[in-house]
C-alpha atoms as a PDB file:
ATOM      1  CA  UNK A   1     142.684  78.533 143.381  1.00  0.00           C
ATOM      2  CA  UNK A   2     143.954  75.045 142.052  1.00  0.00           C
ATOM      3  CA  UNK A   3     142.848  72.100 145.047  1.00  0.00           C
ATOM      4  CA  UNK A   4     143.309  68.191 145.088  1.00  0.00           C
ATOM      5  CA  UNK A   5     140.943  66.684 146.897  1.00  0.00           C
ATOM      6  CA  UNK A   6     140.258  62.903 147.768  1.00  0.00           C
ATOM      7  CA  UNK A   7     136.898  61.905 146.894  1.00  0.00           C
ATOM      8  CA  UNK A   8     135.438  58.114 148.747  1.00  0.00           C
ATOM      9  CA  UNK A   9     137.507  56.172 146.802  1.00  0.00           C
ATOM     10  CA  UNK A  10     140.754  57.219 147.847  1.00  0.00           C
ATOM     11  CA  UNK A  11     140.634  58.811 144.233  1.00  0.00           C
ATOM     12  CA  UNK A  12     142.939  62.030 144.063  1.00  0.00           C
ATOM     13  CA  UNK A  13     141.661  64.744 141.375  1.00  0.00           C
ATOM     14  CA  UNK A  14     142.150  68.329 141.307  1.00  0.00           C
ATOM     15  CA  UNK A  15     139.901  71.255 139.919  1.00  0.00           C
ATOM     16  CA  UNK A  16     140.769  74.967 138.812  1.00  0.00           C
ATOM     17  CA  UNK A  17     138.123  77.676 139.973  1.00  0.00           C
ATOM     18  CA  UNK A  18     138.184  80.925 140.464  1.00  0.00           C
ATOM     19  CA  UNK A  19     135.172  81.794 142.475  1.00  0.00           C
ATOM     20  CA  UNK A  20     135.956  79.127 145.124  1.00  0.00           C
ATOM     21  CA  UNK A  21     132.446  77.161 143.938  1.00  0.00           C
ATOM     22  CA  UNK A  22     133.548  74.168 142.804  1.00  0.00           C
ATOM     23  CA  UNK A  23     130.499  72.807 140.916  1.00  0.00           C
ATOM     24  CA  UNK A  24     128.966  71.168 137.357  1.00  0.00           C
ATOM     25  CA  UNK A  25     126.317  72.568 135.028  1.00  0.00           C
ATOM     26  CA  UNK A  26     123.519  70.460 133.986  1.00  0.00           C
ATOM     27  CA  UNK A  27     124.860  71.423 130.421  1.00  0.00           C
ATOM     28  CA  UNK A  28     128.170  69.814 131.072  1.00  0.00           C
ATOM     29  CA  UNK A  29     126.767  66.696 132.493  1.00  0.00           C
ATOM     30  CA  UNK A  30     124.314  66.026 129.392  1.00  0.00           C
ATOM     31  CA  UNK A  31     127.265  66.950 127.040  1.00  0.00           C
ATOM     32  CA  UNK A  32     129.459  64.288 129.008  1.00  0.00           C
ATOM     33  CA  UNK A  33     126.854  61.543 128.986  1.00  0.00           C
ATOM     34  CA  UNK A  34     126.633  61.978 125.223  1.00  0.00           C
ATOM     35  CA  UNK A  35     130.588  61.708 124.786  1.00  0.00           C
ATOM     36  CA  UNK A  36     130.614  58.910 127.322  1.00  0.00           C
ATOM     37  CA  UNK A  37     127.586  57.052 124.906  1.00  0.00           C
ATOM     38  CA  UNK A  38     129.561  57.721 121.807  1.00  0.00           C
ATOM     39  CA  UNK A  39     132.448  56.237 123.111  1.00  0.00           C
ATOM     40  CA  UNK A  40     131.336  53.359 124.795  1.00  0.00           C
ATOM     41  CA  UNK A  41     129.719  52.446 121.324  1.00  0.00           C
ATOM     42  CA  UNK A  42     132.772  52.657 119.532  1.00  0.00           C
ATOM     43  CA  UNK A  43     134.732  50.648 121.691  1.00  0.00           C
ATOM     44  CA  UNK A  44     132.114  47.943 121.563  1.00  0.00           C
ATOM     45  CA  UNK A  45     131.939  48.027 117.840  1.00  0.00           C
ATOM     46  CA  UNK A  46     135.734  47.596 118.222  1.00  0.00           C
ATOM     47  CA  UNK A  47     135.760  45.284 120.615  1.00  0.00           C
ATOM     48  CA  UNK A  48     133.442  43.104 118.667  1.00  0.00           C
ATOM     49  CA  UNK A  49     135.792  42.657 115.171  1.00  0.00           C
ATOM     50  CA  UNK A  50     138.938  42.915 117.868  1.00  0.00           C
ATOM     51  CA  UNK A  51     137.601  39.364 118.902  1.00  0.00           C
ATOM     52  CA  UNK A  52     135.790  38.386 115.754  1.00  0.00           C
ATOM     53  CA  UNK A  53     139.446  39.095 114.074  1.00  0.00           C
ATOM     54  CA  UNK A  54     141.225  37.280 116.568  1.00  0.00           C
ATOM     55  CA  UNK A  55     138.870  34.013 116.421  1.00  0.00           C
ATOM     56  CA  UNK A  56     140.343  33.795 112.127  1.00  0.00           C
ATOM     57  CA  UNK A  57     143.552  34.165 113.431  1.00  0.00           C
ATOM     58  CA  UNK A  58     143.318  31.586 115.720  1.00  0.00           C
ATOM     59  CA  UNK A  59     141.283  29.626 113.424  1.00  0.00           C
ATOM     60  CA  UNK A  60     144.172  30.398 110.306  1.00  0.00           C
ATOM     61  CA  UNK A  61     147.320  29.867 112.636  1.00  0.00           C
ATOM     62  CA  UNK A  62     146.254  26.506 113.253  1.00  0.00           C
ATOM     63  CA  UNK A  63     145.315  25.330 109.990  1.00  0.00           C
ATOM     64  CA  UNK A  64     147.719  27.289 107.972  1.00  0.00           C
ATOM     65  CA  UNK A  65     148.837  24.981 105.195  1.00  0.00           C
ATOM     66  CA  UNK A  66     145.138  24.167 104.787  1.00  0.00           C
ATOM     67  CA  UNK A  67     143.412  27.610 104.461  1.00  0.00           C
ATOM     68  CA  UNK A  68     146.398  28.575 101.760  1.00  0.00           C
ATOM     69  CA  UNK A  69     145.344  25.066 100.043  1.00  0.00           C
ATOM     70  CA  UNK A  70     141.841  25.973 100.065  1.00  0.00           C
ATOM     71  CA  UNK A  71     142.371  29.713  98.810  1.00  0.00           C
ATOM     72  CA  UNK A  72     144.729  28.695  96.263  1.00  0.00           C
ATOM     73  CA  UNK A  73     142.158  26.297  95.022  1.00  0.00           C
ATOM     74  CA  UNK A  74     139.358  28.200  95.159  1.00  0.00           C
ATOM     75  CA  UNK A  75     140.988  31.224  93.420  1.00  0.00           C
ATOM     76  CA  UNK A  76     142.249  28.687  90.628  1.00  0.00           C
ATOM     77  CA  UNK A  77     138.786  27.356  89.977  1.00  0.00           C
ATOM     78  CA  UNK A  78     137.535  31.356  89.796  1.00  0.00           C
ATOM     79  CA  UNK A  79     140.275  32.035  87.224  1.00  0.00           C
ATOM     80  CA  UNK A  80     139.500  28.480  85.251  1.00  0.00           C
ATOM     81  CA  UNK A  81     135.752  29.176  84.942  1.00  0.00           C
ATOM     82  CA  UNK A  82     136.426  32.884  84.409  1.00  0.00           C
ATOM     83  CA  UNK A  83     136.189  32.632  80.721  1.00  0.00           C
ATOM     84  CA  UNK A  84     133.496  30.232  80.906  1.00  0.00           C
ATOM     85  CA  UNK A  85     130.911  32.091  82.305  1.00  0.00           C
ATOM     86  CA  UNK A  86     132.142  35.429  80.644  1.00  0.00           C
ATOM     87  CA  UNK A  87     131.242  32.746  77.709  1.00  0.00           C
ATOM     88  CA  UNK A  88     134.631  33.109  76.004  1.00  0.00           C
END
């Protein structure tokens, strides 16, 4: 017996039972509310360096010509004091 049914919301869904009970286990909810928690997590974790890495780009697009100044500088004083403190 496949039914739709309309729940408050206006919200259409449909379910596939046999017996005509149309019901959850408490198993299935506690194994939902753990996949629910694990995913929530790892879209804020991804959420978080989705805006942390678009706050550099911002911050690089508009200062382009500076930031390659300032990594091209700092990367030539790392190779010119290289041998220095390897004490070559």
């Amino acid at each position: 017996m496949n039914t739709a049914l309309d729940d408050k919301e206006g919200v259409l869904w449909s379910t596939a039972c046999d017996t005509g009970a149309v019901d959850t286990a408490p198993q299935e909810l506690q194994a939902l509310g753990a996949h629910v928690g694990q995913c929530r997590g790892r879209v804020a974790r991804l959420g978080a360096a989705q805006c942390a890495l678009e706050a550099v780009q911002g911050f690089v697009g508009a200062r382009l010509v500076t930031t390659l100044t300032v990594v091209v500088a700092v990367v030539g004083l790392v190779v010119w004091l290289w041998p220095a403190a390897a004490g070559l």
